[in-house]
Protein backbone atom coordinates (compact mmCIF):
# COMPACT_ATOMS: atom_id res chain seq x y z
CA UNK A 1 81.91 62.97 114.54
CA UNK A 2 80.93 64.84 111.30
CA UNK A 3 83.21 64.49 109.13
CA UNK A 4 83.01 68.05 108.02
CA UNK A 5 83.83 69.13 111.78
CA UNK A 6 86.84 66.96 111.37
CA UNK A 7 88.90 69.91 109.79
CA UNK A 8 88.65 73.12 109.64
CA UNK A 9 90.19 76.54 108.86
CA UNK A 10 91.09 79.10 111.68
CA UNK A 11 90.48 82.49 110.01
CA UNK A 12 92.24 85.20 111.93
CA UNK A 13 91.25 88.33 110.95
CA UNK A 14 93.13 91.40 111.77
CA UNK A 15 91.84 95.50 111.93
CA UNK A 16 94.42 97.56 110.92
CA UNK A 17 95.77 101.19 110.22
CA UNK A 18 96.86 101.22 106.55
CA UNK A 19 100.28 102.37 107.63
CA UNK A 20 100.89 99.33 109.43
CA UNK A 21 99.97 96.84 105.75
CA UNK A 22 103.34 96.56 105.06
CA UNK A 23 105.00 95.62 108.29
CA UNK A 24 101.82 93.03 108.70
CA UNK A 25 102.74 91.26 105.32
CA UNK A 26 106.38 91.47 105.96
CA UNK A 27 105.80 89.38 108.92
CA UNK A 28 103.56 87.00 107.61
CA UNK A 29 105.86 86.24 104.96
CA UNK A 30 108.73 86.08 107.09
CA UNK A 31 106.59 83.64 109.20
CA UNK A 32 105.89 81.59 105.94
CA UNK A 33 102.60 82.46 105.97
CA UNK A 34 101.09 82.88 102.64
CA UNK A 35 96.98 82.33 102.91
CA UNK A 36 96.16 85.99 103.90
CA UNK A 37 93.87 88.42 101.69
CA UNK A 38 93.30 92.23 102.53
CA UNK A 39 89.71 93.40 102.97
CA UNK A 40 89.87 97.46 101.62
CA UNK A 41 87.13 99.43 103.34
CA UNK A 42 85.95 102.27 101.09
CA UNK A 43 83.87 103.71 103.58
CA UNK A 44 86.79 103.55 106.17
CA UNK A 45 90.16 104.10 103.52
CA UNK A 46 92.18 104.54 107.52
CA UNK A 47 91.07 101.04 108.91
CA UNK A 48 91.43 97.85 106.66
CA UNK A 49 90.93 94.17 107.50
CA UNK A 50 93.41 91.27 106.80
CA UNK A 51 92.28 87.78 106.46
CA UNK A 52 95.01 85.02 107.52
CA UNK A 53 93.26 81.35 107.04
CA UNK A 54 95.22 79.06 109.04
CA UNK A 55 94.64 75.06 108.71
CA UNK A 56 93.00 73.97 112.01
CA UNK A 57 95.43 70.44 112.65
CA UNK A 58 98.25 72.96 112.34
CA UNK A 59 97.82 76.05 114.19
CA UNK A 60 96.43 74.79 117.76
CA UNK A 61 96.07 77.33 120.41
CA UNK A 62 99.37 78.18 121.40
CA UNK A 63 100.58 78.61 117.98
CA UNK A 64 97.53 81.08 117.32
CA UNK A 65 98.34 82.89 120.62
CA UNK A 66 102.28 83.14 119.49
CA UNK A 67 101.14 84.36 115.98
CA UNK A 68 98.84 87.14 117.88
CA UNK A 69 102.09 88.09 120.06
CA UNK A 70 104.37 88.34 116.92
CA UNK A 71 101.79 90.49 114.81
CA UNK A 72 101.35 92.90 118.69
CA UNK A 73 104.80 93.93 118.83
CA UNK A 74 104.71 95.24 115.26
CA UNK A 75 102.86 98.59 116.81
CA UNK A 76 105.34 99.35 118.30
CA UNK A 77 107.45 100.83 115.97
CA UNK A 78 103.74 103.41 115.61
CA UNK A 79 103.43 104.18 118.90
CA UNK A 80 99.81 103.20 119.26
CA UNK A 81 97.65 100.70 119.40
CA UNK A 82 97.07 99.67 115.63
CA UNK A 83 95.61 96.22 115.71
CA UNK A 84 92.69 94.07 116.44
CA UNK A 85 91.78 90.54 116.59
CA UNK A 86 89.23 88.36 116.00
CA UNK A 87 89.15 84.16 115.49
CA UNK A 88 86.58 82.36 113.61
CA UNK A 89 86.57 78.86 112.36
CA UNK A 90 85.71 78.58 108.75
CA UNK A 91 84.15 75.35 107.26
CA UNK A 92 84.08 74.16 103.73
CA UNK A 93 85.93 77.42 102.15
CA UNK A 94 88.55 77.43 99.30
CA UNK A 95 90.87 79.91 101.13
CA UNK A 96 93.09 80.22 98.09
CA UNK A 97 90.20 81.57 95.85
CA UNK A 98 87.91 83.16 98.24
CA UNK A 99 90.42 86.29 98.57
CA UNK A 100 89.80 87.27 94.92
CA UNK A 101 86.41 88.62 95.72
CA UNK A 102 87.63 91.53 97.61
CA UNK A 103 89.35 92.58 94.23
CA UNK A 104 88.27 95.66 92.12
CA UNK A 105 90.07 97.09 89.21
CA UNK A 106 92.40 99.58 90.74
CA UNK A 107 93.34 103.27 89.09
CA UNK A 108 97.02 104.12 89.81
CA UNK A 109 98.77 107.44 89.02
CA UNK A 110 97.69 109.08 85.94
CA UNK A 111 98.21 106.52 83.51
CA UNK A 112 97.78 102.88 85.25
CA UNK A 113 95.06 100.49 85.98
CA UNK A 114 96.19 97.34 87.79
CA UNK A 115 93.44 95.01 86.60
CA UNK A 116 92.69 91.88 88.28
CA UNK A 117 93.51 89.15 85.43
CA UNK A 118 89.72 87.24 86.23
CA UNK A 119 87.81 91.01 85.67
CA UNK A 120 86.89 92.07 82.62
CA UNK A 121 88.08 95.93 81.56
CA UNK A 122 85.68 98.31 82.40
CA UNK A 123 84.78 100.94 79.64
CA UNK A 124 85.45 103.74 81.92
CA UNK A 125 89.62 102.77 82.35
CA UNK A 126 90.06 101.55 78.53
CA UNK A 127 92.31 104.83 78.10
CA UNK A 128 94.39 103.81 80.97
CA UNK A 129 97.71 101.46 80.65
CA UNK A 130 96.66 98.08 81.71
CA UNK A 131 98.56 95.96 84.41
CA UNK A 132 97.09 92.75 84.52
CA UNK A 133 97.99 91.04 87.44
CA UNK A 134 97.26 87.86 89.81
CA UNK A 135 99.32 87.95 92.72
CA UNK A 136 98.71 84.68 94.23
CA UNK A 137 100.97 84.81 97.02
CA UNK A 138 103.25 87.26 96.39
CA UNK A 139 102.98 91.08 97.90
CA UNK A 140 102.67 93.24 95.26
CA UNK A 141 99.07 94.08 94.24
CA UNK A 142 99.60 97.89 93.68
CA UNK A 143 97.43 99.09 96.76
CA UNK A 144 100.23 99.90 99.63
CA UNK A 145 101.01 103.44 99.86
CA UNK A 146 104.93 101.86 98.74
CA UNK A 147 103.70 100.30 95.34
CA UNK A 148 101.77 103.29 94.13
CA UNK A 149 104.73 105.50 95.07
CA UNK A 150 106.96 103.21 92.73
CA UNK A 151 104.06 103.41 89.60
CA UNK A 152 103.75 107.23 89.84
CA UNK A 153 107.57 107.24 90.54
CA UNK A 154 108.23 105.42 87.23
CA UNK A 155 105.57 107.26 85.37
CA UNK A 156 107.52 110.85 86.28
CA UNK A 157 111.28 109.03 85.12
CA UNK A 158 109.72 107.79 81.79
CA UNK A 159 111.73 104.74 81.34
CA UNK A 160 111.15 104.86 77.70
CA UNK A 161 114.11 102.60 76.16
CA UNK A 162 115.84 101.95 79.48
CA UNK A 163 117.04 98.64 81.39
CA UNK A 164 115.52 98.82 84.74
CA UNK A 165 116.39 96.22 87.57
CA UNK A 166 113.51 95.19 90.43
CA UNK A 167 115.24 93.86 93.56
CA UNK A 168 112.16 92.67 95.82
CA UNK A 169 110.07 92.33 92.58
CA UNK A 170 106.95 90.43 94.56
CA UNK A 171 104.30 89.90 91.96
CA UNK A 172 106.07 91.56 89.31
CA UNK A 173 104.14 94.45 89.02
CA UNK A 174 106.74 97.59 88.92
CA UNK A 175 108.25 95.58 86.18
CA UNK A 176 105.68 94.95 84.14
CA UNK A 177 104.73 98.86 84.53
CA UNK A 178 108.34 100.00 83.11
CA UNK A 179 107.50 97.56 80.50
CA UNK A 180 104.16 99.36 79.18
CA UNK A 181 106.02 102.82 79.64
CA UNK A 182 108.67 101.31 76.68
CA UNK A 183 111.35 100.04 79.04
CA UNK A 184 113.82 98.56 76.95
CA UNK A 185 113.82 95.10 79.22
CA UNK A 186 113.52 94.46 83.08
CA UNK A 187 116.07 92.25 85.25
CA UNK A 188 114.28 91.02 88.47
CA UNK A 189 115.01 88.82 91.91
CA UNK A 190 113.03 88.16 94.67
CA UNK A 191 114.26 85.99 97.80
CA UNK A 192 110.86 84.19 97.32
CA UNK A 193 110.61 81.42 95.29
CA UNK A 194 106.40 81.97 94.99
CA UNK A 195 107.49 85.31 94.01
CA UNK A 196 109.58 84.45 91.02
CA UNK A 197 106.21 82.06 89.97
CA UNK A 198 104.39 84.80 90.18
CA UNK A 199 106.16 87.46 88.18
CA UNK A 200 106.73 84.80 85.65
CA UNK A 201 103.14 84.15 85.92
CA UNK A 202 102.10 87.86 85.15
CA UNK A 203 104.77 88.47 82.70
CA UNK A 204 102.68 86.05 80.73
CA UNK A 205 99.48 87.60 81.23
CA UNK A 206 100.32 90.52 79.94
CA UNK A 207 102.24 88.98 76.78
CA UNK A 208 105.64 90.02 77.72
CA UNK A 209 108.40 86.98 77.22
CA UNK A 210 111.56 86.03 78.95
CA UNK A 211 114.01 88.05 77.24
CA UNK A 212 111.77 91.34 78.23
CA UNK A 213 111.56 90.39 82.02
CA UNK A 214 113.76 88.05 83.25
CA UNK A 215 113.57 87.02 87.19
CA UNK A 216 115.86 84.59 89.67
CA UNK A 217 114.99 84.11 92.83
CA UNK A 218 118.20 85.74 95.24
CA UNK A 219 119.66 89.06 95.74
CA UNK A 220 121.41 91.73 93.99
CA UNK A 221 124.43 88.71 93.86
CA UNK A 222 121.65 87.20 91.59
CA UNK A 223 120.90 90.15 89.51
CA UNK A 224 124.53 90.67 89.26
CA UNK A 225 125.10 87.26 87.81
CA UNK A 226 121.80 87.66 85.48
CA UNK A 227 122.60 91.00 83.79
CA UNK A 228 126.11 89.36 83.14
CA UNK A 229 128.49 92.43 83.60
CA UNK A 230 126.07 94.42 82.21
CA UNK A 231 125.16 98.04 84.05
CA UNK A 232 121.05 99.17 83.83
CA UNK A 233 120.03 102.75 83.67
CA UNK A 234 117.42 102.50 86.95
CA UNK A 235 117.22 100.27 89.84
CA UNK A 236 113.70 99.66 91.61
CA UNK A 237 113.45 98.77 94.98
CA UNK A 238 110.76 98.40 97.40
CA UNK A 239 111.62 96.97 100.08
CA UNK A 240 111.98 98.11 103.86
CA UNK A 241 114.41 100.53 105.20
CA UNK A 242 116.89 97.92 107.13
CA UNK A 243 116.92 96.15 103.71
CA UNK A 244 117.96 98.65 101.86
CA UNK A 245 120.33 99.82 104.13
CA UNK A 246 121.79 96.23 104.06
CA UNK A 247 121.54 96.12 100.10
CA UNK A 248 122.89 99.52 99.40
CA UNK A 249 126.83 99.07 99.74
CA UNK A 250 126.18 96.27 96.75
CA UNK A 251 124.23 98.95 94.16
CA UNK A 252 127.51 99.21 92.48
CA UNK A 253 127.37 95.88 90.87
CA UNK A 254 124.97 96.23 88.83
CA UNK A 255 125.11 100.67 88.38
CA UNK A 256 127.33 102.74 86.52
CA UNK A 257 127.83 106.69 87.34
CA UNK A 258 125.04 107.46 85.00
CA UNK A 259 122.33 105.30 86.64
CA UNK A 260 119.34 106.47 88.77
CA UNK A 261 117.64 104.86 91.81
CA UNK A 262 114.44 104.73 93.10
CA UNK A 263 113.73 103.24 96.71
CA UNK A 264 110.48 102.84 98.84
CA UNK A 265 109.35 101.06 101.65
CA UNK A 266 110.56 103.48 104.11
CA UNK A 267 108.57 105.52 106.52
CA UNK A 268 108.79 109.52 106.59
CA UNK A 269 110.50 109.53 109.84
CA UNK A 270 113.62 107.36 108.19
CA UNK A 271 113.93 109.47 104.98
CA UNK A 272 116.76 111.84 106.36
CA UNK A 273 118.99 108.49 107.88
CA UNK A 274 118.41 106.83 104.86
CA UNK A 275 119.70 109.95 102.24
CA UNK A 276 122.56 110.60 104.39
CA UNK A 277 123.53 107.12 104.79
CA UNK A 278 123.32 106.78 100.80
CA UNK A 279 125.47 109.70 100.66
CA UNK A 280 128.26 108.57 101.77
CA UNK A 281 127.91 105.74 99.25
CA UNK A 282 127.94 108.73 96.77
CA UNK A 283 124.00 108.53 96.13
CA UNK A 284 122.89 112.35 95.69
CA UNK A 285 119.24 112.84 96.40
CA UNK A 286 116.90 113.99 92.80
CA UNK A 287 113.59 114.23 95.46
CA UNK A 288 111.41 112.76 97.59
CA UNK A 289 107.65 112.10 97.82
CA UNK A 290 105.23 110.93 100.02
CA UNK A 291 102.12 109.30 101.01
CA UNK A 292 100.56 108.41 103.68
CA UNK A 293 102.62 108.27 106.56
CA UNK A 294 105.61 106.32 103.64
CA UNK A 295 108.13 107.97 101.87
CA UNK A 296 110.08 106.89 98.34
CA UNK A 297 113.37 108.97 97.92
CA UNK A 298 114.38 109.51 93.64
CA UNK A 299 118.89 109.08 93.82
CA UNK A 300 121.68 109.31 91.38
CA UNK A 301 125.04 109.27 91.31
CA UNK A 302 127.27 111.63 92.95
CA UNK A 303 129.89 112.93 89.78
CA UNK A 304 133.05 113.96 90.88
C-alpha cells in the first residue's frame, strides 16, 4: 500500500444556521475536539460551513456516526432542521494551519478591528482599535453574534480606568478589547487549559504584560483566589445560559454593590428567565440588546 493512503484525515464538514455556531463549538469542545475551522459565506451571511478534521486511525466509522448523532440533537433546542453533513478524506493537509485561510480582517462595533495576527493592516481600518488575535484553539475569534455583542457592549460602558474580570475568556479577546479602551487591568479564567495558552498568547501580541491581563485556568473560585480579596468594577461573561445560571450565585466573590455585569451567550427566548432569576440575586437589569436570534443583558447591583 501507498504509504500516503496509509493515513489520512476525515474532514467532516458541517452546513449550518449561524444561530446554531455556538452550540456547535460548545459541543466540540466539550467532546475535546479542537481541529475545527469555520468557513463564513459572504454571499450566504444565514448558512456557514464548519470544518472538523478528524485523524483517520482514530475516528473509524462508528465514532464518526456517534459524532454525527451528538452534533443532530443540538437542533433541537431550534426547532428545525439546522444541519448538514458531508465526509471527505483529506490527504497530505496541515489541518492546524489550513483554517487560517478562511480569515479576513474583521470590523467590529464602531471602533474595533479584530485583525488576524499573520495579515497585514489594511489602510482602510488604520483608524480603527486593533485586536490582534490568533485563536488557535480557543473560541473566541470575534465573529459569533455573542462576541460582537460583548465588543460593542464594552465600547458603550467605556471601561476607561476600570478592573474588569473575563470568566470564559476563550482566546482572550474581550480582554484585550477593555484593555485598548484604557481598562485599568483585566483578571481572566477559562476551564480550558488551550484557552489560558491562548490568551497568554494574544496578550503578547498585542504588547500587553502579565500584570495588565492576568489568566488561570478554573472558575470564578480561580478568579476569586487571583484578584486576592480584591472587588473589580465589571465582570464579562460569555458563556451559555445554564452556565451562567450555575455561576451566578458566586458573582459576589469577586463584586461589590457598585459593580456592573455584562452577560451573553444566551438566546432571546431565555432573556426574561435569566433577568428574573438574577433578580432575586439582587442583579437589576441596565438593558438588553440583541442580535441575531442572541441576546446580552447589561446588570448592576440592586441598592437597598
Amino acid at each position: 500500500m501507498n504509504d500516503s493512503l496509509k493515513f489520512f484525515w476525515w474532514r467532516l464538514d458541517v452546513s449550518f444556521f449561524k444561530e446554531v455556531e455556538e452550540s456547535l463549538t460548545w459541543r466540540l469542545d466539550d467532546m475535546g475536539i479542537k481541529s475545527y475551522a469555520i468557513n463564513r459565506s459572504l454571499e450566504n451571511l444565514q448558512r456557514q460551513t464548519l470544518m472538523v478534521w478528524l485523524p483517520s486511525y482514530e475516528w473509524l466509522e462508528k465514532d464518526r456516526e456517534e459524532l454525527v448523532k451528538s452534533l443532530v440533537s443540538l437542533e433541537k433546542a431550534f426547532d428545525k432542521k439546522c444541519l448538514d453533513f458531508k465526509w471527505k478524506q483529506i490527504l497530505h493537509e496541515d489541518w492546524s494551519t489550513s483554517w487560517k485561510k478562511f480569515w479576513e480582517p474583521d470590523p467590529v462595533g464602531k471602533n474595533f478591528l479584530i485583525l488576524p495576527s499573520w495579515i497585514a493592516l489594511p489602510r482602510i481600518y488604520s483608524n480603527r482599535i486593533i485586536i490582534k488575535l490568533d485563536p488557535g484553539t480557543a473560541f473566541g475569534t470575534g465573529s459569533h453574534p455573542t462576541t460582537r455583542l460583548c465588543l460593542e457592549a464594552l465600547e458603550r460602558t467605556t471601561p476607561l480606568g476600570k478592573t474588569i474580570a473575563d470568566v470564559g475568556c476563550g482566546s482572550g479577546i474581550l480582554g484585550l478589547a477593555a484593555l485598548k479602551l484604557g481598562a485599568k487591568n483585566v483578571s481572566a479564567v477559562d476551564l480550558d487549559s488551550l484557552a489560558v495558552k491562548a490568551t497568554y498568547e494574544n496578550a503578547r501580541l498585542n504588547n500587553f504584560h502579565q500584570d495588565q491581563l492576568s489568566v488561570s485556568q478554573g472558575s470564578i473560585d480561580s478568579l476569586k483566589a487571583q484578584l486576592n480579596g480584591s472587588k473589580v468594577d465589571l465582570l464579562v461573561c460569555n458563556i451559555l445560559a445554564p452556565v451562567i445560571k450555575e455561576l451566578s450565585p458566586h458573582f459576589d466573590y469577586v463584586t461589590s454593590k457598585e459593580s456592573q455585569i455584562l452577560l451573553s451567550g444566551l438566546l432571546e427566548e431565555q432573556v426574561i428567565d435569566m433577568t428574573s432569576f438574577l433578580s432575586i440575586l439582587n442583579w437589576k437589569l441596565i438593558a438588553s440588546y440583541k442580535r441575531d436570534n442572541w441576546s446580552l443583558i447589561h446588570l448592576c447591583k440592586t441598592i437597598d
